[in-house]
Protein backbone atom coordinates (compact mmCIF):
# COMPACT_ATOMS: atom_id res chain seq x y z
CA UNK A 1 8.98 6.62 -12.75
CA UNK A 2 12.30 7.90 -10.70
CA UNK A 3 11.96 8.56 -7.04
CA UNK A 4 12.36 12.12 -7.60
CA UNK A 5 9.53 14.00 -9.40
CA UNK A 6 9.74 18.20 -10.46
CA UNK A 7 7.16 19.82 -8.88
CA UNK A 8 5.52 20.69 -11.97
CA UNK A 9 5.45 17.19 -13.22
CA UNK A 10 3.27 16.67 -9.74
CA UNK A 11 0.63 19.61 -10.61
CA UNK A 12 0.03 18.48 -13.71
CA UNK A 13 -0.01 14.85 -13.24
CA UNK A 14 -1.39 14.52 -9.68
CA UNK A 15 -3.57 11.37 -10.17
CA UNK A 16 -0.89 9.33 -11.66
CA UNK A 17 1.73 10.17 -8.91
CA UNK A 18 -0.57 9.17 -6.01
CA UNK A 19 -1.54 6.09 -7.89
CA UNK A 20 2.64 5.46 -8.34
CA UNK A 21 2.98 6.32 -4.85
CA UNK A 22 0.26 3.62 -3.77
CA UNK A 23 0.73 0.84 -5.69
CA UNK A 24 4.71 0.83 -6.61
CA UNK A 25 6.68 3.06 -4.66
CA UNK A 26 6.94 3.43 -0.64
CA UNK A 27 7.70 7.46 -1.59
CA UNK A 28 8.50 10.08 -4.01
CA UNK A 29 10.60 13.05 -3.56
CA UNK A 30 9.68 16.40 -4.58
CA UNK A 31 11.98 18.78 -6.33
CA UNK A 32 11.57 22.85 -6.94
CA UNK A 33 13.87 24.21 -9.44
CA UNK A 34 16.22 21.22 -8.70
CA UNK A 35 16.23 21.22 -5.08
CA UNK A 36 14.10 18.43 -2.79
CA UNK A 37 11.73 19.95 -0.96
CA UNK A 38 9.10 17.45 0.09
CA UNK A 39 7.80 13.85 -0.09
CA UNK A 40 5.00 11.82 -1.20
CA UNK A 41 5.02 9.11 0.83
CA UNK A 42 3.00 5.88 0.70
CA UNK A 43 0.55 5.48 3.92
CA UNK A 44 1.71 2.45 5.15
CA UNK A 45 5.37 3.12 4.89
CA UNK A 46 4.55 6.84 6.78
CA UNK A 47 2.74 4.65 9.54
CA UNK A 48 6.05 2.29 9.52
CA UNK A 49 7.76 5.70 9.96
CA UNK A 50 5.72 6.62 13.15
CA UNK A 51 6.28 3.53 14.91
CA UNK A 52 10.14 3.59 14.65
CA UNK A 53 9.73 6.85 16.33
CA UNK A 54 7.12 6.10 18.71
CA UNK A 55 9.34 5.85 22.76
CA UNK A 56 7.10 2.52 23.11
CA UNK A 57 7.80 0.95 20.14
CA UNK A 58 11.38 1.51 20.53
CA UNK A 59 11.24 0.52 24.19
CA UNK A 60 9.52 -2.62 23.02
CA UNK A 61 12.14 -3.51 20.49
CA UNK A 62 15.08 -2.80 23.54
CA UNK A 63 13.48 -5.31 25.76
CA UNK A 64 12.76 -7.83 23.28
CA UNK A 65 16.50 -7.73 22.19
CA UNK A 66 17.45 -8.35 25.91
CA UNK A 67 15.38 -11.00 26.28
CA UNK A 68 16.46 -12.62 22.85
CA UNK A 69 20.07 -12.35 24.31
CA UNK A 70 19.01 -13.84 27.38
């Protein structure tokens, strides 16, 4: 299955998309009349996601690399 999946293809198939989504893909991408509009994406790669933005995490990762350096 491509990473990009028509919107219709989602309705009518929505089972076998979060199944693709769990066990082989990290996310899909949504189209609607051939534009992306949204994602599908898999819950441990949107928790991954989260932490890159979280200002701790990324404080975390800072000091580490300065002390890695040091």
């Amino acid at each position: 299955m491509p990473n990009v999946v028509a919107s219709t293809v989602l309705r009518n198939n929505l089972a076998d998309v979060l199944k693709t989504v769990e066990k082989k893909k990290k996310y899909l991408l949504i189209s609607k009349k051939g534009n992306l509009v949204s994602a599908i994406v898999n819950l441990d790669f949107f928790e991954d996601l989260l932490a890159l933005t979280s200002p701790g995490y990324l404080k975390s990762i800072k000091e580490a690399r300065e002390d890695y350096k040091a």
